[in-house]
Every structure is written in structure tokens, then in C-alpha cells.
N, C-alpha and C. Protein backbone atom coordinates (compact mmCIF):
# COMPACT_ATOMS: atom_id res chain seq x y z
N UNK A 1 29.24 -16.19 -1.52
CA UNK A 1 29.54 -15.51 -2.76
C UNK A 1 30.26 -14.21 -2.44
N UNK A 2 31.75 -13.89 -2.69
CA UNK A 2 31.97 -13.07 -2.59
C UNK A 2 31.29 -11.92 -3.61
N UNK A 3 31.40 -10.49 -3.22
CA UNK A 3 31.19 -9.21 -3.29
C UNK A 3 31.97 -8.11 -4.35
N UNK A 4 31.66 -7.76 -5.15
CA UNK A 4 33.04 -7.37 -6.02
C UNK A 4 32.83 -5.86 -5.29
N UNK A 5 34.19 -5.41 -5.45
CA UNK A 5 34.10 -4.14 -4.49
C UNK A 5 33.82 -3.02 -5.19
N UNK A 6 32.98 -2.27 -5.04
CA UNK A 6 32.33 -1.52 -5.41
C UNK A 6 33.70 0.00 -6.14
N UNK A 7 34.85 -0.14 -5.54
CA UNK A 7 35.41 0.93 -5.60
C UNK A 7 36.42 0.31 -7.04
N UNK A 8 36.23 -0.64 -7.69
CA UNK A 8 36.61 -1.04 -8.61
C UNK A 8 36.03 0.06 -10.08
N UNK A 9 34.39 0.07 -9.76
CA UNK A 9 34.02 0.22 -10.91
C UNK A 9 33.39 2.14 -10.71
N UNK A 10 33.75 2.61 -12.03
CA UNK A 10 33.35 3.99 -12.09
C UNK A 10 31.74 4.62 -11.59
N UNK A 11 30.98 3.69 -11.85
CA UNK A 11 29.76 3.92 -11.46
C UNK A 11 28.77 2.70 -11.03
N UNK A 12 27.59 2.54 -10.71
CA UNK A 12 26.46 1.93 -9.72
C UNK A 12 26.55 0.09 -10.79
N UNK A 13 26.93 0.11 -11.95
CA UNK A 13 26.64 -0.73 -12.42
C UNK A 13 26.63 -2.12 -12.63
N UNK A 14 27.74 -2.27 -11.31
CA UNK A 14 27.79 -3.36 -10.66
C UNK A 14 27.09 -3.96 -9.87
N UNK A 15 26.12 -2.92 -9.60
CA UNK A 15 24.62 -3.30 -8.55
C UNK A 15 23.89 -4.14 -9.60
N UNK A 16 23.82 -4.00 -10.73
CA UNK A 16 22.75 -4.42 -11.67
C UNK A 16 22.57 -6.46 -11.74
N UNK A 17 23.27 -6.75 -11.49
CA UNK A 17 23.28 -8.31 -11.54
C UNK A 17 23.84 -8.57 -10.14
N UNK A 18 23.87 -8.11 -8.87
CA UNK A 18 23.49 -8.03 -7.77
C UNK A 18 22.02 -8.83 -7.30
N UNK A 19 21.91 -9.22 -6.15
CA UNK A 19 20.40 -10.02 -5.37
C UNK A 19 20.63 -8.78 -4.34
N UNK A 20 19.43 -8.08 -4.08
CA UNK A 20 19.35 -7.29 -3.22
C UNK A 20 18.78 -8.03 -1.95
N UNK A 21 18.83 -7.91 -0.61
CA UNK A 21 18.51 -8.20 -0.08
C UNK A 21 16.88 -7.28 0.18
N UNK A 22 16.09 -7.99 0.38
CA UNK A 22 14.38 -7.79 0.61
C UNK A 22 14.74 -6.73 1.78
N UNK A 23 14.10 -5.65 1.95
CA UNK A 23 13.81 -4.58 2.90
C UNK A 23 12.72 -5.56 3.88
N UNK A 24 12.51 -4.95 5.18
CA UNK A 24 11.31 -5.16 5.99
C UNK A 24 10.20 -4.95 5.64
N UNK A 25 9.59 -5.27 5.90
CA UNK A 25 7.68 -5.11 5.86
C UNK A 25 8.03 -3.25 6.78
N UNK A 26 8.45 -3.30 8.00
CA UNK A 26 8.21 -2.73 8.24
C UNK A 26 8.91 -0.92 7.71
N UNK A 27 9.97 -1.19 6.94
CA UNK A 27 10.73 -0.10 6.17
C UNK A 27 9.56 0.04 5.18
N UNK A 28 8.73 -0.77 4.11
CA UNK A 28 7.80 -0.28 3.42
C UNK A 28 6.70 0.65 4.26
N UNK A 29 6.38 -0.24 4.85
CA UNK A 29 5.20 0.22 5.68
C UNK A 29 5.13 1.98 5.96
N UNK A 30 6.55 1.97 6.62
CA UNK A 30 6.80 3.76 7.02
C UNK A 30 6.98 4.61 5.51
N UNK A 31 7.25 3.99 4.69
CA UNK A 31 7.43 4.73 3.22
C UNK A 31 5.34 5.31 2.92
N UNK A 32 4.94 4.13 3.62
CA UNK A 32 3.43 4.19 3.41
C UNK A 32 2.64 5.12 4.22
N UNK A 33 3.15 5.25 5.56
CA UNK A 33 2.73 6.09 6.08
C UNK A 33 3.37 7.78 6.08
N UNK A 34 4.06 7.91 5.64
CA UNK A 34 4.47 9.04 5.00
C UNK A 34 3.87 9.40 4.09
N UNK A 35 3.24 8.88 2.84
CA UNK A 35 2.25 9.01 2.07
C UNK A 35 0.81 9.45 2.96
N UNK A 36 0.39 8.56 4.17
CA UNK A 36 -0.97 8.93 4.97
C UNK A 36 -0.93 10.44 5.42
N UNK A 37 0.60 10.82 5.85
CA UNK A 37 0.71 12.09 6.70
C UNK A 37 0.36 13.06 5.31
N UNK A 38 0.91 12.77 4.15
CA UNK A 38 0.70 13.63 3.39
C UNK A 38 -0.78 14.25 2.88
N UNK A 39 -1.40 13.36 2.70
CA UNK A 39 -2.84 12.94 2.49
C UNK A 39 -3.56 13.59 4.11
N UNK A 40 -3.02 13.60 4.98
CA UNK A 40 -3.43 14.49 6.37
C UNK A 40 -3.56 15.83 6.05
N UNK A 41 -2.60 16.21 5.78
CA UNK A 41 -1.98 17.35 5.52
C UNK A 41 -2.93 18.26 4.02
N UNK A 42 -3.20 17.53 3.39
CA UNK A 42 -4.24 17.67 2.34
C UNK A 42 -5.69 17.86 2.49
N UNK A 43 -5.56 17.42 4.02
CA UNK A 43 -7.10 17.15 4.51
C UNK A 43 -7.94 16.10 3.78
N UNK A 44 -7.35 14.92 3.44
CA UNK A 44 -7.42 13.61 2.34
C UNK A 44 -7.27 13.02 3.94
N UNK A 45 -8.57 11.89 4.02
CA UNK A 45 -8.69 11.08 4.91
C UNK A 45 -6.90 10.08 5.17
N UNK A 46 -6.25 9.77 6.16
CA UNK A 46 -4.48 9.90 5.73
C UNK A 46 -4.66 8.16 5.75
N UNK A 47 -4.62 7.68 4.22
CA UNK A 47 -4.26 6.38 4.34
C UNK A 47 -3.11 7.13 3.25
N UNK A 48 -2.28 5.63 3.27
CA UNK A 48 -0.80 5.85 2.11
C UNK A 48 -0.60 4.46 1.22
N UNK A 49 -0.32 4.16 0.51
CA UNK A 49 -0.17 2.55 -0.16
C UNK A 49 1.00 2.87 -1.28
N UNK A 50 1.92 1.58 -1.34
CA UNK A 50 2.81 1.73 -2.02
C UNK A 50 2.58 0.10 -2.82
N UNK A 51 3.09 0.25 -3.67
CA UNK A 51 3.35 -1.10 -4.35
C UNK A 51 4.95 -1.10 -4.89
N UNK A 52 5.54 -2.59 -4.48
CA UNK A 52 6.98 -3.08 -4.57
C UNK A 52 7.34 -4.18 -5.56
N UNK A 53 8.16 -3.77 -6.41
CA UNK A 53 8.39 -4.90 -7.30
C UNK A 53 9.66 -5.34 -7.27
N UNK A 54 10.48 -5.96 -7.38
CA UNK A 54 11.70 -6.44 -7.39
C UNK A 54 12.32 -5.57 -6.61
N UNK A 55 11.63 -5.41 -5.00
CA UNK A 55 12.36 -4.22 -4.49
C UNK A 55 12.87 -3.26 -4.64
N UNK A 56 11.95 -2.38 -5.27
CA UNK A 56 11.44 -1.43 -5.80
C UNK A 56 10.11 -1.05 -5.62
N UNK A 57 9.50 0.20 -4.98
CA UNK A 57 9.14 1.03 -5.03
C UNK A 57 8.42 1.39 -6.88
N UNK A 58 7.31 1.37 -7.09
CA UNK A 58 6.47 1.28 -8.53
C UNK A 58 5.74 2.27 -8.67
N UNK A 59 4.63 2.16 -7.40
CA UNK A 59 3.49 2.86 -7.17
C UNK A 59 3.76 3.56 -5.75
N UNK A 60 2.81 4.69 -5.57
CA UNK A 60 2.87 5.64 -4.31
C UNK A 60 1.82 6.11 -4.78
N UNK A 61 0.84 6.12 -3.72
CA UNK A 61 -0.09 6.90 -3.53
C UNK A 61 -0.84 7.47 -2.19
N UNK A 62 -1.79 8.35 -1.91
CA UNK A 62 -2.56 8.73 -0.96
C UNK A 62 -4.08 8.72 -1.43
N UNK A 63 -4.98 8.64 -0.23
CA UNK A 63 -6.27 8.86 -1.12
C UNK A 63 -6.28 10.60 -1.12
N UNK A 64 -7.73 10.77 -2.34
CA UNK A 64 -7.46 12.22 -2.85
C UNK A 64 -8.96 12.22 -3.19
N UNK A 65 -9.82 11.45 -2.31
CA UNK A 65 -11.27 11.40 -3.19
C UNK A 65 -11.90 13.18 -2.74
N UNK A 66 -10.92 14.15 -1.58
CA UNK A 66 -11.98 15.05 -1.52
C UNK A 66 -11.38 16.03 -2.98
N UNK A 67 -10.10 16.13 -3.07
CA UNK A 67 -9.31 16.70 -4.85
C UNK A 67 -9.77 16.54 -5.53
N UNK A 68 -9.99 15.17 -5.75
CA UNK A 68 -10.81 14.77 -7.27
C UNK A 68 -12.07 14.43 -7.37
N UNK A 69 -12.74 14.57 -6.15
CA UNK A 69 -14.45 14.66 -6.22
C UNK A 69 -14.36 13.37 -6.72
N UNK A 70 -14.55 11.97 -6.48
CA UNK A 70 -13.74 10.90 -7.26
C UNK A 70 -14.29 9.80 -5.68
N UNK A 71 -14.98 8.91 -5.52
CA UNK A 71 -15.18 8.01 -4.65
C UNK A 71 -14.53 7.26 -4.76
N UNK A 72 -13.44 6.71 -5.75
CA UNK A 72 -12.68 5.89 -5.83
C UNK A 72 -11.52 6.55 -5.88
N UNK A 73 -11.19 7.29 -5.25
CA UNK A 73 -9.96 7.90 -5.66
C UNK A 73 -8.99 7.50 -4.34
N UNK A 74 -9.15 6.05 -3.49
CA UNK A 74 -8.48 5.59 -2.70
C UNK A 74 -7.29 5.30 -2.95
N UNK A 75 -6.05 5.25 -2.29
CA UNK A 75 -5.09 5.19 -2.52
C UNK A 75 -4.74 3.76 -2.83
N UNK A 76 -5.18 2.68 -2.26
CA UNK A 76 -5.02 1.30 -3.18
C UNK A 76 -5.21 1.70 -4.68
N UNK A 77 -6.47 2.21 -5.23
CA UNK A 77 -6.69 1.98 -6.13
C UNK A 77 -5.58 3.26 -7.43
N UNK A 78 -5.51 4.35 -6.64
CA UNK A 78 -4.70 4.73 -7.29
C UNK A 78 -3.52 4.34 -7.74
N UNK A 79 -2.43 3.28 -6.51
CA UNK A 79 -1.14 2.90 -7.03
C UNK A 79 -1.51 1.57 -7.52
N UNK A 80 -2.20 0.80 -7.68
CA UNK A 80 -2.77 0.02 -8.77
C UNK A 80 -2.65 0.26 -10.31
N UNK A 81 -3.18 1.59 -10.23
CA UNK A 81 -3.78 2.17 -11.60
C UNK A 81 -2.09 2.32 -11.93
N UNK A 82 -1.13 2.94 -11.21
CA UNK A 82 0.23 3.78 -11.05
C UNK A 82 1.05 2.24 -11.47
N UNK A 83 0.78 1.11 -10.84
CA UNK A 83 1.13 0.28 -11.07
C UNK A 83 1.65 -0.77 -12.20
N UNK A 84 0.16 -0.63 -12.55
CA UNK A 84 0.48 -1.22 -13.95
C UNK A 84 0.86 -0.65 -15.27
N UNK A 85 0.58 0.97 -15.53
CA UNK A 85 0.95 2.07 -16.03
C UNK A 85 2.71 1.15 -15.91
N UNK A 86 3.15 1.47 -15.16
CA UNK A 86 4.74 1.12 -14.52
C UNK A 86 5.24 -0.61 -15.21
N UNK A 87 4.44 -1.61 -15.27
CA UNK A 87 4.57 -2.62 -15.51
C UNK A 87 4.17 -3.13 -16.89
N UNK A 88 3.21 -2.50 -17.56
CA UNK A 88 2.60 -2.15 -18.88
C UNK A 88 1.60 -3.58 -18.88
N UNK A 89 1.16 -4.19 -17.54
CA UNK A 89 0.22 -5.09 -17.36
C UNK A 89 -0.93 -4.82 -16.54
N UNK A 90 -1.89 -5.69 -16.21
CA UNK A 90 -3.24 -5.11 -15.53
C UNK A 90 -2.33 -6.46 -14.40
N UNK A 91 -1.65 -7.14 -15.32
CA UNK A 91 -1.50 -8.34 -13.79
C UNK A 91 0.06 -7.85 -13.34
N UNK A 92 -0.44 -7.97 -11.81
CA UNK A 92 0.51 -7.29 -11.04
C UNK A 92 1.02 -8.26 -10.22
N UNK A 93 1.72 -9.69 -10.97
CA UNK A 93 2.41 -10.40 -10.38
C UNK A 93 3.80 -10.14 -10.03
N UNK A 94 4.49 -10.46 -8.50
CA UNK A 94 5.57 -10.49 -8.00
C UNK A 94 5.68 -9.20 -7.13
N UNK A 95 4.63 -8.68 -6.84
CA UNK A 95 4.30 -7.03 -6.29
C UNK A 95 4.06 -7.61 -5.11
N UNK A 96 4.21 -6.23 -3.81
CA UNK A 96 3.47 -6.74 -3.15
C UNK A 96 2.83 -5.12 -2.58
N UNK A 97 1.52 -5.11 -1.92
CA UNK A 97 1.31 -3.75 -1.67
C UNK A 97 1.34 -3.87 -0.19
N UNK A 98 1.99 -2.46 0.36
CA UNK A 98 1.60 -2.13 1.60
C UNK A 98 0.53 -0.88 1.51
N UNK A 99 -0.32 -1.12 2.59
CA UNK A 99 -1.31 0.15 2.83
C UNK A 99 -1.65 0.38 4.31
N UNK A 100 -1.72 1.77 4.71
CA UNK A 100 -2.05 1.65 6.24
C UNK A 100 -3.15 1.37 6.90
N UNK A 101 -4.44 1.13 5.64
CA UNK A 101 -5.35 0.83 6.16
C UNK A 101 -6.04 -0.87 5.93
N UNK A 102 -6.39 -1.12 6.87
CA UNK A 102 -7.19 -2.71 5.81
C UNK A 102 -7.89 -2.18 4.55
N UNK A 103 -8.15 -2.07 3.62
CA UNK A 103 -8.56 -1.93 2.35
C UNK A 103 -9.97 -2.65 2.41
N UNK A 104 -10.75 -1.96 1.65
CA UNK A 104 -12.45 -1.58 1.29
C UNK A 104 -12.69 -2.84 1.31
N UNK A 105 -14.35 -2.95 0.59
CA UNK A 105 -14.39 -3.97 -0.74
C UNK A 105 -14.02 -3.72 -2.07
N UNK A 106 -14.29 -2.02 -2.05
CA UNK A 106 -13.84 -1.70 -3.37
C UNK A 106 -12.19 -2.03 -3.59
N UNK A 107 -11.27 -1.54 -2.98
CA UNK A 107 -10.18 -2.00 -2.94
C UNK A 107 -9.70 -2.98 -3.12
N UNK A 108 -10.22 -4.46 -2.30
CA UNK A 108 -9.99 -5.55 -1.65
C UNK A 108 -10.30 -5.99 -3.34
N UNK A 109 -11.57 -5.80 -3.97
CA UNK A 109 -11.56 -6.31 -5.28
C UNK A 109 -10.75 -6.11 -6.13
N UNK A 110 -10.10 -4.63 -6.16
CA UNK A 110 -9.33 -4.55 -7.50
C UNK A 110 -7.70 -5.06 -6.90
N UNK A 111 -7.77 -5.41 -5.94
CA UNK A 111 -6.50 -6.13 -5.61
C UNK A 111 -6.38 -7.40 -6.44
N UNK A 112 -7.19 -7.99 -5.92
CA UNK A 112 -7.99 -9.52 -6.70
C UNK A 112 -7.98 -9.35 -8.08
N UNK A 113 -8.55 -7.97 -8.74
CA UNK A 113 -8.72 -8.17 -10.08
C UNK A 113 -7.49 -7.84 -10.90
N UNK A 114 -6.26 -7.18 -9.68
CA UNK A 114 -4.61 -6.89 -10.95
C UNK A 114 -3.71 -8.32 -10.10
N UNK A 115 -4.23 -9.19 -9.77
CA UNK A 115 -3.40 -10.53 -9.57
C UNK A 115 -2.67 -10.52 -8.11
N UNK A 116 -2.61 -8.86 -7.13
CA UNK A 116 -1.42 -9.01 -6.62
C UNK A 116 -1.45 -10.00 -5.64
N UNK A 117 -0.32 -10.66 -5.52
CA UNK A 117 0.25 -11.77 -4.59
C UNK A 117 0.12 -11.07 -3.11
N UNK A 118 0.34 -10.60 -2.62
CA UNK A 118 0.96 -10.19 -1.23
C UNK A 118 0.24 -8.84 -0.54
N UNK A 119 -0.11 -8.76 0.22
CA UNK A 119 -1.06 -7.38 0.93
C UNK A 119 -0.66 -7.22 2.39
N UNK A 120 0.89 -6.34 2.95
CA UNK A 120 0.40 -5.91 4.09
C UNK A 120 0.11 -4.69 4.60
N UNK A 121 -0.75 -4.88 5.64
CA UNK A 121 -1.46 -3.66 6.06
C UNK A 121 -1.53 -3.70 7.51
N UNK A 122 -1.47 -2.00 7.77
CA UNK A 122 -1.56 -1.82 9.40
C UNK A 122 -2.45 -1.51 10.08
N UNK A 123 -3.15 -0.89 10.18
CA UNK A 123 -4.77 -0.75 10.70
C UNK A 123 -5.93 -1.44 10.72
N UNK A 124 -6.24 -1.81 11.62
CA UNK A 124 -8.07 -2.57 11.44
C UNK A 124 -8.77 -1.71 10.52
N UNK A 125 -10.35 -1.59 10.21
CA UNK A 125 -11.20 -0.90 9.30
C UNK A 125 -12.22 -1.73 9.69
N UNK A 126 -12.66 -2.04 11.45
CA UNK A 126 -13.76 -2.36 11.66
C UNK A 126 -15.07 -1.64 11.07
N UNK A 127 -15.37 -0.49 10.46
CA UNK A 127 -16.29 -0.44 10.08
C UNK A 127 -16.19 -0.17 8.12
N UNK A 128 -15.47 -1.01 7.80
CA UNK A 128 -15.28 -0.89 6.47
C UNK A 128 -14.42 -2.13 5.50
N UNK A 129 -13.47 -2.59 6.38
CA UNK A 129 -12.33 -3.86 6.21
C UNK A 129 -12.66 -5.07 5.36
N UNK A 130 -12.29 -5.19 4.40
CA UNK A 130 -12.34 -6.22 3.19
C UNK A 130 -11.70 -7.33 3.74
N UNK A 131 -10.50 -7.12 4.51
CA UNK A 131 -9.71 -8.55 4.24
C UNK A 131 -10.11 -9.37 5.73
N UNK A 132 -10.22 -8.68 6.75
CA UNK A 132 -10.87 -9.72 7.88
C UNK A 132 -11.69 -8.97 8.69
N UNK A 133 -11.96 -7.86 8.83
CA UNK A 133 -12.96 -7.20 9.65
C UNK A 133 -14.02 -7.37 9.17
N UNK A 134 -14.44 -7.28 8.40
CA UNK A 134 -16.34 -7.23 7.64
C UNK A 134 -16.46 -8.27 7.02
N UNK A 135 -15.19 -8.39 5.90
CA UNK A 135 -15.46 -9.61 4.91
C UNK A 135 -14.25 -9.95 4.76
N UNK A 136 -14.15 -10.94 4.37
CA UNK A 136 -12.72 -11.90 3.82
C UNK A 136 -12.71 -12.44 2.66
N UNK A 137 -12.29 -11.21 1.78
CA UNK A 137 -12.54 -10.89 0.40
C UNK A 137 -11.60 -11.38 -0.42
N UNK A 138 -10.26 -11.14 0.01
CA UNK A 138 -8.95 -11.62 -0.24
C UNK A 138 -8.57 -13.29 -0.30
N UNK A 139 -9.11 -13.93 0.58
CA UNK A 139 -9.01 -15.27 0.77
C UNK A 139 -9.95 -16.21 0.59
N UNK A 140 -11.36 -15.88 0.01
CA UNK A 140 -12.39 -16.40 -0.21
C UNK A 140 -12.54 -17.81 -1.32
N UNK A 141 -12.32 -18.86 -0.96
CA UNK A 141 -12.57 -19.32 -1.47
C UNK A 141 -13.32 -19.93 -2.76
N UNK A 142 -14.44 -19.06 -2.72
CA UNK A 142 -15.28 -18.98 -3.87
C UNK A 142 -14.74 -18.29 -4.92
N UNK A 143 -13.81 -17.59 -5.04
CA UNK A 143 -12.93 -16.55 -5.83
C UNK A 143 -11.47 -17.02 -6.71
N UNK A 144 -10.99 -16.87 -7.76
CA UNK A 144 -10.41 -17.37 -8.47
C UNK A 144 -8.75 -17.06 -8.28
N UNK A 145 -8.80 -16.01 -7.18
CA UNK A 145 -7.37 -15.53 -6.45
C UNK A 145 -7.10 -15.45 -5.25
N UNK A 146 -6.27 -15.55 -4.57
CA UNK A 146 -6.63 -15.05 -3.09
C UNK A 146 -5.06 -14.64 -3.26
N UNK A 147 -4.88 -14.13 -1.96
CA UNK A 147 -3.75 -13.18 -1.73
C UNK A 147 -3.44 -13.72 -0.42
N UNK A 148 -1.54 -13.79 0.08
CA UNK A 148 -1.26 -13.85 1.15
C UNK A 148 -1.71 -11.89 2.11
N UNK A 149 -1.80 -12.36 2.60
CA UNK A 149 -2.19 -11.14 3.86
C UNK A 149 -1.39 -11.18 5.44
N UNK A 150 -0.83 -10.06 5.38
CA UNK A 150 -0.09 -10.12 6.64
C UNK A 150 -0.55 -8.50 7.10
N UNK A 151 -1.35 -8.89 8.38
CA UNK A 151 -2.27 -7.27 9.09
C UNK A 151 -0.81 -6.80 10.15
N UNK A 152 -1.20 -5.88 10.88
CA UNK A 152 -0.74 -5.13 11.87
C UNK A 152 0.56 -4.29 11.91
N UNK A 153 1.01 -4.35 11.16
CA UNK A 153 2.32 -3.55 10.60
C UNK A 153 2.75 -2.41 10.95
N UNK A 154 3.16 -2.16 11.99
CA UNK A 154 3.12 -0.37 12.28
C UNK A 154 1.87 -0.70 12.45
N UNK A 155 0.82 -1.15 13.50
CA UNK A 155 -0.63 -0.72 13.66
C UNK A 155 -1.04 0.55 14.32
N UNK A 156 -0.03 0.78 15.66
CA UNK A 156 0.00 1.47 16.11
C UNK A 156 -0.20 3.14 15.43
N UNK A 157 1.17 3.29 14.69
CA UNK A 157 1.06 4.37 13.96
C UNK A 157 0.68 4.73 13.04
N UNK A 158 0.01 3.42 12.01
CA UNK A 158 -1.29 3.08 11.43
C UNK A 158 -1.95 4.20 11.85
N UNK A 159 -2.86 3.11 13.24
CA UNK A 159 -4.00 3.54 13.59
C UNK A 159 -4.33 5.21 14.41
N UNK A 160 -3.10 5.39 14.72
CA UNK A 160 -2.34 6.80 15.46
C UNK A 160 -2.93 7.77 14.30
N UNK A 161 -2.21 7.71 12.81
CA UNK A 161 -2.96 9.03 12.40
C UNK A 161 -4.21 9.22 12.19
N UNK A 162 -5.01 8.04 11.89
CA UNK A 162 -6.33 8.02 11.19
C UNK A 162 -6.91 8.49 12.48
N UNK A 163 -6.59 7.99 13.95
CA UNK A 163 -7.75 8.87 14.80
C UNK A 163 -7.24 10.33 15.06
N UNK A 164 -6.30 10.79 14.92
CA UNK A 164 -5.95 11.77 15.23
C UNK A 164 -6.44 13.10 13.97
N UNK A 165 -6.52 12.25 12.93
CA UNK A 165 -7.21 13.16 11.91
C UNK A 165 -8.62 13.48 12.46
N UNK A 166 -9.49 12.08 12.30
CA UNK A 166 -11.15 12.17 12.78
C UNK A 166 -11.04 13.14 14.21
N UNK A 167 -10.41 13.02 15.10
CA UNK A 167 -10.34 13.78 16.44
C UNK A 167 -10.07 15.04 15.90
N UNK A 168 -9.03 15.61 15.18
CA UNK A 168 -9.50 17.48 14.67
C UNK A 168 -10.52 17.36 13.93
N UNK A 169 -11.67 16.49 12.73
CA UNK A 169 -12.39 16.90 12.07
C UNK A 169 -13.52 17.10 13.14
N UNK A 170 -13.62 16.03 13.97
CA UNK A 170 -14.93 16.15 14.99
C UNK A 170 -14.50 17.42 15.61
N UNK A 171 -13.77 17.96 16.21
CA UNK A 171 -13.19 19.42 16.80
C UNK A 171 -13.76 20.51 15.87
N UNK A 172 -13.62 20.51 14.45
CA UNK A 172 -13.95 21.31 13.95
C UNK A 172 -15.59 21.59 13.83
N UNK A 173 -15.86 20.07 14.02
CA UNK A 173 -17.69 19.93 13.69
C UNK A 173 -17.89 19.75 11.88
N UNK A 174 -16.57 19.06 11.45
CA UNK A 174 -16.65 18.43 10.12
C UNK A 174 -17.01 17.44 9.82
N UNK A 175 -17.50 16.91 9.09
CA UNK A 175 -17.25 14.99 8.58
C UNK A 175 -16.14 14.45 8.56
């Protein structure tokens, strides 16, 4: 299929009935962890999660549970909430979320409960992990949704900030 050339038309609007080509897992992923550094930087435990819709960028969030005094104030659940706000649905079909961490149970459920199709994530969460470390929440058979899941994504730099945060809080003699 040829390309109509862009220098034809006065402005972007030739993009509009365009097929974009899909970004990487791993170009989301770093959009996500830029969100974690921020949430570092906040002194907000540094996870980041984005949600993508027609390649697009919807939702962005960080968690913020120490801001908002708020136990749910995880960053899944926030660009969820950001999500469908954005979509004007609770079902968040054709999305897909990246997050740097494996996601809760709390999380892992309300994934399940806004429909989304697709979950990748970069970090283990051996002592917390919904989708294959603790429980396999996402794919459970007994459950009326399951979600494709693709782990390790950027794990490295995933898993790079989250210890590097806990390593200054223990320094400080914080939680």
C-alpha cells in the first residue's frame, strides 16, 4: 500500500485513516517505568502502569497510597479508574496494560473486573504477585476472564528500581 506523502497535506490529518504500526512491549514498558522513577522520587513505593488503546497511551499512573493515605491507591488501579474515565466504559476491551510490577490480588482482580485483554509486566512480586508468583489470578480457570500475560519486560530495570528504593529506605531505618 503505498503512502500518501505527508508534504502534500497542510496538517497531521492524513495520519487519521492511517494503520499505525504497534510500538514494542518494550517502548511501553520504559514509558512505565518513568512513571516508577517518578513515584521514587515522591517517596511512593516506584511501580508505574500505563494503559494502551489503539496505540495510544489512555491511562498513566504511579502508586500514591503514602499521598492519599489510600491502600488502594496502586498504580494499576489508578490507570484503570483513568481508564475508563477515558473510554466512558468499566470494560476495557482492546487495552492492554503495562506495569513494572507483577500486580497484587487486589490489582490482579480489578484487571479481571474492567475486561482487560493483555497484561505485561516486568518484575517478579514473590512476596505479593497475583499473576504467577503467589497466585494465578489472571488465568484461573474457575474465573469468567482470564487475560493473556507476558512477564519480564525490562525485568532488569523493573526490578533495579524497586530494590534500590527498599535499599535507601532500610538505610534510613524506614519501612
Amino acid at each position: 500500500m503505498n503512502q500518501p506523502d505527508p508534504m502534500e497535506f497542510d496538517d497531521d490529518s492524513w495520519l487519521l485513516d492511517q494503520e499505525l504500526e504497534p510500538l514494542s512491549d518494550e517502548h511501553w514498558m520504559r514509558q512505565a517505568l518513568k512513571l516508577a522513577q517518578q513515584a521514587a522520587e515522591q517517596d511512593e513505593v516506584p511501580v508505574g502502569a500505563i494503559i494502551v488503546h489503539q496505540n495510544k497511551i489512555i491511562a498513566s499512573a504511579f502508586n500514591q497510597r503514602e499521598q492519599l493515605a489510600d491502600p488502594t491507591a496502586h498504580a494499576e488501579m489508578i490507570a484503570i479508574t483513568q481508564a475508563a474515565s477515558h473510554l466512558n466504559s468499566w470494560r476495557l476491551l482492546e487495552c492492554s496494560m503495562f506495569v513494572t510490577l507483577e500486580p497484587c490480588p487486589m490489582c490482579a482482580g480489578a484487571i479481571l473486573q474492567s475486561r482487560i485483554p493483555r497484561i505485561v509486566y516486568g518484575a517478579l512480586d514473590p512476596k505479593a504477585g497475583a499473576v504467577v508468583s503467589l497466585f494465578q489470578l489472571l488465568n484461573d480457570p474457575r474465573l469468567n476472564h482470564r487475560c493473556e500475560t507476558l512477564s519480564g519486560v525490562l525485568a532488569d530495570e523493573c526490578g533495579r528500581i524497586l530494590t534500590e528504593f527498599f535499599d535507601r529506605k532500610r538505610k534510613l531505618g524506614k519501612k
